[in-house]
Protein backbone atom coordinates (compact mmCIF):
# COMPACT_ATOMS: atom_id res chain seq x y z
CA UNK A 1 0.20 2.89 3.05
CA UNK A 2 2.00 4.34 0.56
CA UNK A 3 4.46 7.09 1.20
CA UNK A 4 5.81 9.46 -1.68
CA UNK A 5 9.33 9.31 -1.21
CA UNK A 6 12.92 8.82 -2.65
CA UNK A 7 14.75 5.19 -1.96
CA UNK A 8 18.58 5.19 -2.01
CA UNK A 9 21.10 4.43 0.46
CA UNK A 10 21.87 7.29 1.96
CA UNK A 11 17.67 8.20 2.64
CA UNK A 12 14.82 5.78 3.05
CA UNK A 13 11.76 5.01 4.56
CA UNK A 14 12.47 2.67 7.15
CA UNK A 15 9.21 1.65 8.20
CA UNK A 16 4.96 1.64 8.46
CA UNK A 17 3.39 1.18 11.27
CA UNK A 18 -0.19 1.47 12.42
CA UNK A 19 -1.44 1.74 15.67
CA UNK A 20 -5.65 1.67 16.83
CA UNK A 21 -7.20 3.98 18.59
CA UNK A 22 -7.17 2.46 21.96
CA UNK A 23 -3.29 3.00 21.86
CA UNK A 24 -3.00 -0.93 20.67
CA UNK A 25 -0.20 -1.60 18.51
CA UNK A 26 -1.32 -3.52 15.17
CA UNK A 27 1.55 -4.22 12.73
CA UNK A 28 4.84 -2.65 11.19
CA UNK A 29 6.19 -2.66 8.02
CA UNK A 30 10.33 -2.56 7.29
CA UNK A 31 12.17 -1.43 4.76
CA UNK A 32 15.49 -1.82 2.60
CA UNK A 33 16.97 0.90 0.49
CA UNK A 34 16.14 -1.28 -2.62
CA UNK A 35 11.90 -1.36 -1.54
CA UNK A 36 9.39 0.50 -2.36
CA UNK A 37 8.20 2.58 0.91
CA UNK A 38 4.39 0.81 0.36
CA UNK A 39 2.87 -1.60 2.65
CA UNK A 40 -0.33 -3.54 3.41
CA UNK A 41 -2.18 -3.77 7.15
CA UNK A 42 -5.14 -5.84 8.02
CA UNK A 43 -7.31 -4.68 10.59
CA UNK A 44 -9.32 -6.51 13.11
CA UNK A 45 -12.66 -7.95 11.63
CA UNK A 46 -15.42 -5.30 12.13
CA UNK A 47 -12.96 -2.57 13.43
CA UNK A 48 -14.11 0.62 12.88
CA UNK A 49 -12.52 3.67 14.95
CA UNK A 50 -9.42 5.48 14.35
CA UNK A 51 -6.18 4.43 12.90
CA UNK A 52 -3.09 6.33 13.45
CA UNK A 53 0.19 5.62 10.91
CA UNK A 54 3.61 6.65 10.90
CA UNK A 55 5.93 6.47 8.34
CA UNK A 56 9.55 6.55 9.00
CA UNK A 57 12.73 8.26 7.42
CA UNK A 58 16.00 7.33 8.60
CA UNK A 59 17.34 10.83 7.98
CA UNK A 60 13.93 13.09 8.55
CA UNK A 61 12.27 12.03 11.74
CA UNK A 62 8.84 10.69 10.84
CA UNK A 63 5.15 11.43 9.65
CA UNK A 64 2.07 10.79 11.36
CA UNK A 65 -2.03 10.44 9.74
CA UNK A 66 -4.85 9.90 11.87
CA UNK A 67 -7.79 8.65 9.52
CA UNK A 68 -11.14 7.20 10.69
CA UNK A 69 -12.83 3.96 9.12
C-alpha cells in the first residue's frame, strides 16, 4: 500500500490496515512523521476474495479501497 501523501509533524499518515472480505481483520501498518506512508501485507495462502484497506490521516479522517484478487 502506498499512499500519496505529505509526512511532517503536524500531518501524517498514521496507519494501513487491511481487512478480508469476511469482515476478518488481517494486519496494520503504523506510522511516524519521519516514514514513508508505504507498507507491505501478506495474505493468507490461496486467498482470493476481496480486500478492503484504509489508510489513515491524523488530521483528514481516512481513505478506504476495496480491490479483488
Amino acid at each position: 500500500i502506498n499512499t500519496p501523501h505529505p509526512m511532517s509533524d503536524e500531518h501524517f499518515i498514521v496507519s494501513h490496515s487491511v481487512v478480508l472480505a469476511d469482515g476478518k481483520f488481517l494486519s496494520r501498518k503504523v506510522f511516524t512523521p519521519k516514514d514513508q506512508p508505504v507498507s507491505d501485507h501478506t495474505l493468507p495462502a490461496g486467498y482470493s476474495g476481496k480486500v478492503t484497506v484504509t489508510s489513515t490521516c491524523n488530521l483528514h479522517d481516512f481513505w478506504v479501497k476495496t480491490i479483488t484478487v
